[in-house]
Protein backbone atom coordinates (compact mmCIF):
# COMPACT_ATOMS: atom_id res chain seq x y z
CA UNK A 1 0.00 0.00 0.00
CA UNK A 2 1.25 3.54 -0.59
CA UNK A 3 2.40 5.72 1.92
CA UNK A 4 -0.03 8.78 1.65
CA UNK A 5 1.50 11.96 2.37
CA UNK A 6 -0.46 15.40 1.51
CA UNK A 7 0.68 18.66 0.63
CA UNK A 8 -1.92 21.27 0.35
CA UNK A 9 -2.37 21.71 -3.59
CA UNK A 10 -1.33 24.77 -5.39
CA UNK A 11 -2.24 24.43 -9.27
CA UNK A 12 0.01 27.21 -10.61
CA UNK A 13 -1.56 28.07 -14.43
CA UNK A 14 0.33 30.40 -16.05
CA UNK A 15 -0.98 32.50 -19.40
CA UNK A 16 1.25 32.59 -22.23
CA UNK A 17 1.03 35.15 -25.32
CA UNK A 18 3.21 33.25 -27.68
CA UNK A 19 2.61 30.56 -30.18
CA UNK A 20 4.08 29.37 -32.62
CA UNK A 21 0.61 28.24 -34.76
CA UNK A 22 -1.65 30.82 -33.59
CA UNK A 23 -1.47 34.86 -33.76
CA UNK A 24 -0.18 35.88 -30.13
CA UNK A 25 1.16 39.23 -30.27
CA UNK A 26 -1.78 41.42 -29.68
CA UNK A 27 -0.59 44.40 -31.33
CA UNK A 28 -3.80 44.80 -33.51
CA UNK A 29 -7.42 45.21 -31.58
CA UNK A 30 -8.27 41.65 -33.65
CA UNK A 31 -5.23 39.95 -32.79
CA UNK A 32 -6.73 36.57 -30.77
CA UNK A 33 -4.42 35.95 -27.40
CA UNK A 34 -4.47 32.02 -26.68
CA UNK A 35 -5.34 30.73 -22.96
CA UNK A 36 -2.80 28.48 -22.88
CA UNK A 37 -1.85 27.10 -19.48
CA UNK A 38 0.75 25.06 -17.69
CA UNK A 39 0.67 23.66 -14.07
CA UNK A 40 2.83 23.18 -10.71
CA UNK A 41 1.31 20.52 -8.44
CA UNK A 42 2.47 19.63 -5.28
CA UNK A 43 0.78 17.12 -3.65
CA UNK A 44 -3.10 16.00 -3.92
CA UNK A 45 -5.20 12.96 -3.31
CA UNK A 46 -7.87 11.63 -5.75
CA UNK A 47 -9.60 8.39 -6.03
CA UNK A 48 -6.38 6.12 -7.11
CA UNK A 49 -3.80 7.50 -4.82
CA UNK A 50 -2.06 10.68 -4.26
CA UNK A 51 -0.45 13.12 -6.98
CA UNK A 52 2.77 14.33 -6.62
CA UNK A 53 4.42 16.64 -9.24
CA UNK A 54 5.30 13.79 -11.41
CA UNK A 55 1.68 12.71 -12.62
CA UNK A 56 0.93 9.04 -13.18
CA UNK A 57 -1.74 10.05 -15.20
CA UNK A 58 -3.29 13.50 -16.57
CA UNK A 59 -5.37 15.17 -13.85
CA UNK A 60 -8.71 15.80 -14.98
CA UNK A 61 -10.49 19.65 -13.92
CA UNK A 62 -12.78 21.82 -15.10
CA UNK A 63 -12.61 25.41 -15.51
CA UNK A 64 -15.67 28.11 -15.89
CA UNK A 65 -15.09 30.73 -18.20
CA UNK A 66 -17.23 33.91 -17.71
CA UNK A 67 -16.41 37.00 -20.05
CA UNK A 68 -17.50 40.60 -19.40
CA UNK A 69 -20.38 41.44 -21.25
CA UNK A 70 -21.71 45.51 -20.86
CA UNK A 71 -18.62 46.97 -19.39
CA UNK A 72 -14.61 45.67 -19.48
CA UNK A 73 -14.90 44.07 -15.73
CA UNK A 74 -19.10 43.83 -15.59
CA UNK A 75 -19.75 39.73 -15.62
CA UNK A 76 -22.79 38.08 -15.79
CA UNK A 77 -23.69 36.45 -12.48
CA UNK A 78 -23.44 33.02 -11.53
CA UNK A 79 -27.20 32.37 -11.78
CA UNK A 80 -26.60 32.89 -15.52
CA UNK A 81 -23.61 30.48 -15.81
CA UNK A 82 -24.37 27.84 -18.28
CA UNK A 83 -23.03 24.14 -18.83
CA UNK A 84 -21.08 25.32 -22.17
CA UNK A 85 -19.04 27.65 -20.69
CA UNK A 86 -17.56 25.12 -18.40
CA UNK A 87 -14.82 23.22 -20.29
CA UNK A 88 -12.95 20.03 -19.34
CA UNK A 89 -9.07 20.31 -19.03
CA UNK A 90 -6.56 17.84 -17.88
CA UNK A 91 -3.02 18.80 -16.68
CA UNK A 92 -0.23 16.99 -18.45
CA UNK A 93 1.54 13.90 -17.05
CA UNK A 94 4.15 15.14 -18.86
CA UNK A 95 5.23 18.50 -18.36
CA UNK A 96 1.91 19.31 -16.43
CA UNK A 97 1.02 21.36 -19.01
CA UNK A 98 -3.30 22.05 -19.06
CA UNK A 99 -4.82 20.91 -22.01
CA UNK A 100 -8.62 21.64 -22.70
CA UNK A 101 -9.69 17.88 -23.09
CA UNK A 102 -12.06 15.45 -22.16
CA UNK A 103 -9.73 12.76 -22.32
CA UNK A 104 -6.81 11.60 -23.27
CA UNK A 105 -7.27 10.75 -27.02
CA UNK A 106 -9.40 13.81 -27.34
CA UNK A 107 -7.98 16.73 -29.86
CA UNK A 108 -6.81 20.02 -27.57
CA UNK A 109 -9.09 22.96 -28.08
CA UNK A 110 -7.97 26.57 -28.14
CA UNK A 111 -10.17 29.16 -26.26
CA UNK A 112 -8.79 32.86 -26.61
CA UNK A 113 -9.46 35.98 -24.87
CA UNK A 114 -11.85 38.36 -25.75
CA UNK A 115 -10.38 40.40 -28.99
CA UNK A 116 -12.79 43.60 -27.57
CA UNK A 117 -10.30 44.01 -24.60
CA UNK A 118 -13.20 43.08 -22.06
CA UNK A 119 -11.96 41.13 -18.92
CA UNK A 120 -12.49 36.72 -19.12
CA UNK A 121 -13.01 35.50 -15.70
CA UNK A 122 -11.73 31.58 -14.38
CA UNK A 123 -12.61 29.43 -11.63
CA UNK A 124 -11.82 25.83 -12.01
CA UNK A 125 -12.04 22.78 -9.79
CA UNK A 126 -11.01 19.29 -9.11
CA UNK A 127 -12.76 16.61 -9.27
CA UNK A 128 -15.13 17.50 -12.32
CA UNK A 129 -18.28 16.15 -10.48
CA UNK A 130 -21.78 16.67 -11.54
CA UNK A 131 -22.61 20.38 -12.79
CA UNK A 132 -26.01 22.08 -12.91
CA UNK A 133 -26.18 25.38 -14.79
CA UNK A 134 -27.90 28.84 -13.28
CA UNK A 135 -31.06 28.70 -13.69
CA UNK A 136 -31.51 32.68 -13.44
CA UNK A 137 -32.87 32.32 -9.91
CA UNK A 138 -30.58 29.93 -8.45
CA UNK A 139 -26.70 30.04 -9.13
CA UNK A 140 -24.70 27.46 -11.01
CA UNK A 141 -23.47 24.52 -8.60
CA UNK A 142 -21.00 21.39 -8.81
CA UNK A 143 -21.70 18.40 -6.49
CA UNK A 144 -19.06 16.15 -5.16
CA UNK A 145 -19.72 12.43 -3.55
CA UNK A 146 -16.99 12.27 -1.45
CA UNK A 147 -18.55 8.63 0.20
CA UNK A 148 -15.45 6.65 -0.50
CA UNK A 149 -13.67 8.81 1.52
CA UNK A 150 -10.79 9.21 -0.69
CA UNK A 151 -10.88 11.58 -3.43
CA UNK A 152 -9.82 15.08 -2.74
CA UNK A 153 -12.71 18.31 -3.56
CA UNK A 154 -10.40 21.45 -4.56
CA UNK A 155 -11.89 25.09 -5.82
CA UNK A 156 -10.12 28.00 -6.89
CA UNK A 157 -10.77 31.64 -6.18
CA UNK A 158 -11.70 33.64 -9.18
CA UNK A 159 -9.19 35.08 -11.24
CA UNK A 160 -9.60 37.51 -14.41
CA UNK A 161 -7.10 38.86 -17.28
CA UNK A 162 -7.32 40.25 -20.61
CA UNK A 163 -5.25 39.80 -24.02
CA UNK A 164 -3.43 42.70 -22.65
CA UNK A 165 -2.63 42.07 -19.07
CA UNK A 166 -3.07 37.82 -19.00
CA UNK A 167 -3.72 35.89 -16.39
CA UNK A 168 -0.93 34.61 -14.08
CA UNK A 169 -1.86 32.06 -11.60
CA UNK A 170 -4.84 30.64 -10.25
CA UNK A 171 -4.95 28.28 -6.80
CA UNK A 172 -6.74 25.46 -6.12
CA UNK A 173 -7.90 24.91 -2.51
CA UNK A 174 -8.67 21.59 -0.26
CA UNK A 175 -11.96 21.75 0.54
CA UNK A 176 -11.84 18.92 2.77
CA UNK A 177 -9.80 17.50 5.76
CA UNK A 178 -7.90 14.58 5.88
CA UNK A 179 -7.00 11.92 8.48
CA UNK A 180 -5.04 9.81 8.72
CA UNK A 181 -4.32 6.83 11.22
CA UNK A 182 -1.16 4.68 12.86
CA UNK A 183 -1.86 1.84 15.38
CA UNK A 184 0.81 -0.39 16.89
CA UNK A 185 0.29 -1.92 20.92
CA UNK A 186 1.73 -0.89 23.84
CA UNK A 187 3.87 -4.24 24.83
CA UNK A 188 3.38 -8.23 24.30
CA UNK A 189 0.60 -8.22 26.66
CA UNK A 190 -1.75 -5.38 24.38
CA UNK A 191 -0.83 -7.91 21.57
CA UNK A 192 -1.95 -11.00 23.26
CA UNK A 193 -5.15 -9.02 24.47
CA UNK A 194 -6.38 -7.63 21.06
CA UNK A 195 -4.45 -9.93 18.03
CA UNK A 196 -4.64 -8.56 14.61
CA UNK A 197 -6.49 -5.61 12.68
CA UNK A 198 -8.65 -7.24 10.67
CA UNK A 199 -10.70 -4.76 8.95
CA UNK A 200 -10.47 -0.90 8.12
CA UNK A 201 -10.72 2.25 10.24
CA UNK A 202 -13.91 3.35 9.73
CA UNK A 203 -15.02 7.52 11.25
CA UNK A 204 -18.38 7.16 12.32
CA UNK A 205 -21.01 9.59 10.74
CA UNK A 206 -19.43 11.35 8.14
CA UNK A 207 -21.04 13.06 5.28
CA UNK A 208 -21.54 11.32 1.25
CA UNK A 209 -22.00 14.71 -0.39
CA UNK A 210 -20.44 18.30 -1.21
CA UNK A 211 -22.19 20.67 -2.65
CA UNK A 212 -20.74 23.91 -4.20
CA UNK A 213 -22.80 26.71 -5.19
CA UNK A 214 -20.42 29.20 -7.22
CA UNK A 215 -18.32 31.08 -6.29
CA UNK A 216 -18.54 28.97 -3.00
CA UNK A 217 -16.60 32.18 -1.44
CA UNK A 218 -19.02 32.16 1.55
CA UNK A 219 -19.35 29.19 4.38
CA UNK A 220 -23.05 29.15 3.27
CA UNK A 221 -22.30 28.41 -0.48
CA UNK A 222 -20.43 25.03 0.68
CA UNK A 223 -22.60 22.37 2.04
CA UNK A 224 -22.32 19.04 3.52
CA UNK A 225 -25.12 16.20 3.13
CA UNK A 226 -25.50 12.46 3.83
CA UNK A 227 -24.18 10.61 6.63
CA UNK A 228 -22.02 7.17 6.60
CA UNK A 229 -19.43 5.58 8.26
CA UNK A 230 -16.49 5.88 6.58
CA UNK A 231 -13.77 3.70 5.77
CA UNK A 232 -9.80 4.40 5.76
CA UNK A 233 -8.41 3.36 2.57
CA UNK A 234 -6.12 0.79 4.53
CA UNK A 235 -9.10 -2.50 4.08
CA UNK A 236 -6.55 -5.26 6.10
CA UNK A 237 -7.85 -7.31 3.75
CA UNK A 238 -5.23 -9.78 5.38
CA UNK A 239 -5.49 -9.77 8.82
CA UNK A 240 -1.82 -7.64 10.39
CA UNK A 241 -0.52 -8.03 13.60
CA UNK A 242 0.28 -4.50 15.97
CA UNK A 243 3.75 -3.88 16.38
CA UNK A 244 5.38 -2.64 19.99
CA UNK A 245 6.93 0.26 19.31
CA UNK A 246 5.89 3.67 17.97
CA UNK A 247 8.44 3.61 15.01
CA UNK A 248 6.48 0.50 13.02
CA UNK A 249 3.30 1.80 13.70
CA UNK A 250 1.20 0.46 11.29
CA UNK A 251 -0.63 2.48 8.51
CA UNK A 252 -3.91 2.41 8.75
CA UNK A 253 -4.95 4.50 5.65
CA UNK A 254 -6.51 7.92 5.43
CA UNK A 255 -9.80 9.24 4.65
CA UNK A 256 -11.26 12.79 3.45
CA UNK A 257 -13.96 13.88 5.01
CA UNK A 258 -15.80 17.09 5.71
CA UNK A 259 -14.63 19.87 7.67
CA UNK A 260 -16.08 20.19 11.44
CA UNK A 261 -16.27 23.44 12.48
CA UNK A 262 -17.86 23.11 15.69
CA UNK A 263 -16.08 21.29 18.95
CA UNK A 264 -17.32 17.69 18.29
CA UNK A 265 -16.13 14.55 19.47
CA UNK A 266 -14.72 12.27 16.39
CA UNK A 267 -15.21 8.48 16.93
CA UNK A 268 -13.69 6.08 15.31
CA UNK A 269 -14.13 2.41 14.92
CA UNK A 270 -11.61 -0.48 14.78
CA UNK A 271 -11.60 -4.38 14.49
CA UNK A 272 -9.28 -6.50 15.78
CA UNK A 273 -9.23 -10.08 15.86
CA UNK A 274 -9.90 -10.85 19.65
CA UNK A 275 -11.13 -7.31 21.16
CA UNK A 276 -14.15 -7.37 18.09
CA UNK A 277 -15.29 -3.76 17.54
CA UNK A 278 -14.90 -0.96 19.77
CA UNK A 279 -15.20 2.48 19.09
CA UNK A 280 -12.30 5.07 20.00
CA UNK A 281 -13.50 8.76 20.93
CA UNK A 282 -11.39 11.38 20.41
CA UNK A 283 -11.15 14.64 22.41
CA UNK A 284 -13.66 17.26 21.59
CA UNK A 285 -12.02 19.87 18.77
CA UNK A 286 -12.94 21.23 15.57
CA UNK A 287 -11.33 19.58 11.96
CA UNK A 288 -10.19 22.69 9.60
CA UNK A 289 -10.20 22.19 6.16
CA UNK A 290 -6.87 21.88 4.20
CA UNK A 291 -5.75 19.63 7.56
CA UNK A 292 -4.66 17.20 7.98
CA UNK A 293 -5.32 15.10 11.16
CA UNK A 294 -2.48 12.03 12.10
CA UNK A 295 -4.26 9.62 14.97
CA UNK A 296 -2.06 7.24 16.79
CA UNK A 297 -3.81 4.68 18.30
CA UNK A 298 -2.07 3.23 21.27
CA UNK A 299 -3.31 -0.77 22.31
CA UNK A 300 -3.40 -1.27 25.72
CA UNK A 301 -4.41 -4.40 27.70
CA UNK A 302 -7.44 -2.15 29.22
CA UNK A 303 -7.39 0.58 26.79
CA UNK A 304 -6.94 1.91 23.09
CA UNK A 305 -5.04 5.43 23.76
CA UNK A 306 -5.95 7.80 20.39
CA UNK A 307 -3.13 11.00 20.15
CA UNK A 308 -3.88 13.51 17.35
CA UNK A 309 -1.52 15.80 15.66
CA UNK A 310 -1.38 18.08 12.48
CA UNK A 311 -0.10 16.54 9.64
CA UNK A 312 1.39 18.26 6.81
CA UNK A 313 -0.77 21.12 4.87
CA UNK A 314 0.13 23.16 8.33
CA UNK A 315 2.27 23.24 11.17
CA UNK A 316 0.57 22.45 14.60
CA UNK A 317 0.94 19.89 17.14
CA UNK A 318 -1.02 20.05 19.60
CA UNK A 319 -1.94 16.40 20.55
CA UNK A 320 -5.50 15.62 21.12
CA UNK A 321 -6.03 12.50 23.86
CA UNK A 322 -8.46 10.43 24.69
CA UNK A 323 -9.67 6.80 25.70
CA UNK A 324 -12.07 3.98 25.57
CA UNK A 325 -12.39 1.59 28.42
């Protein structure tokens, strides 16, 4: 199983004005400008694994375009946002450059600023999910199943440029927190007492769904549904036995889940092959998003000891403690 280590994304893209097929320069009022966009990745999860800047496979986003209209910044609101202004890209396994694709055998497209000198506005995110348009009450809105607990939901903030003054970056943003878990026993004895994992982490009560309504700059425009218990990506599909010391803890996976905002205890729940199931409540604290969360798990002949620190995207560790009798 990979180790999963997470970095909190940044997708650079970076506007270019030169090409060596396609009129760049600009000079004349009718002059097209190309959109054409590379990418620096540091680390994210998806579905099959995490991403680190050397792509096993192209990275598959979408980006909104939205183009002035009655005045060189004026946009049409999101309610107005339609599914054919929302293009499929995929960033590069080699060279991480962003292609506007569908897939990988699909011909690149070109998409150009406006030649009027009126401002084009982006906002992309990862994965694609499921899109509904504005409606011209209700603004457009990208849902996300996030039920197997271990595909990353990034959005960017909005970013605008012109054929004159291009755009330079754009950042995508976790929108969820991640946890991951170590286990290993105290001494011979917490071995004897509790035998083997034999079945995955699950968090109990998590949510299935993520809802975005764009720009999703406000709490409110970012919803959670659904609840499940979900499961760490580590299955112990064969059965491992806990190590005694803290340096061979073993992995027990991660999962993404929804941000908790409000003090709540987290429980999780673990198998082993004598001690059955037994849940494991952690202290009482809120989960930020872009987190992430490492639980050690602690076997005791009495006792399963969780300690919680920050992980990577940020640097805190202050240990969370708790225990189930």
């Amino acid at each position: 199983m990979k180790k999963v280590t997470l970095f909190s994304l940044s997708l650079l893209l970076l506007a270019a004005c030169s090409s060596d097929n396609e009129p760049q320069s600009g000079t004349n009022t009718t002059d097209p400008v190309e959109i054409k966009l590379n990418s620096g990745i540091e680390t994210v999860t998806r579905s099959d694994g995490p991403i680190s800047n050397t792509l096993g496979d192209d990275l598959p986003i979408s980006i909104a375009r939205i183009d002035a209209t009655s005045a060189p910044t004026t946009y049409p609101d999101y309610k107005a946002l339609l599914a054919t202004s929302v293009h499929n890209a995929r960033i590069n396994k080699t060279g991480n450059a962003v292609n506007f694709r569908n897939t990988n055998d699909d011909a690149n497209k070109s998409l150009y600023y406006l030649t009027n000198g009126y401002n084009t506005k982006l906002i992309a995110w990862y994965p694609r999910g499921t899109f509904a348009a504005g409606d011209g009450t209700n603004a457009a809105n990208v849902t996300f199943s996030i039920s197997d607990g271990q595909t990353d939901v990034m959005l960017s903030a909005e970013v605008a440029g012109k054929k004159s003054s291009t755009i330079n970056s754009i950042n995508l943003s976790h929108l969820l927190t991640q946890i991951q878990v170590k286990a290993y026993a105290f001494d011979a004895a917490a071995v004897d007492k509790w035998g083997k994992l034999t079945a995955a982490v699950k968090i109990k009560n998590q949510s299935t769904t993520c809802k975005v309504t764009l720009p999703g700059t406000q709490s409110s425009e970012i919803v959670f549904s659904g609840t499940q218990d979900t499961s760490l990506s580590n299955t112990f599909a064969t059965a491992t036995a806990l190590p005694t010391s803290s340096e061979s803890a073993i992995d027990c996976g991660y999962a993404m889940i929804a941000p908790i905002t409000t003090s709540s205890v987290m429980t999780l729940e673990v198998t082993t092959e004598f001690g059955q199931t037994v849940e494991v409540p952690l202290t009482a604290q809120t989960y930020a998003r872009s987190q992430v969360y490492v639980v050690t798990l602690i076997f005791k002949t009495t006792t399963v000891s969780p300690t919680v620190a920050i992980g990577a995207w940020d640097t805190d560790t202050t240990p969370i403690t708790g225990d189930v009798n």
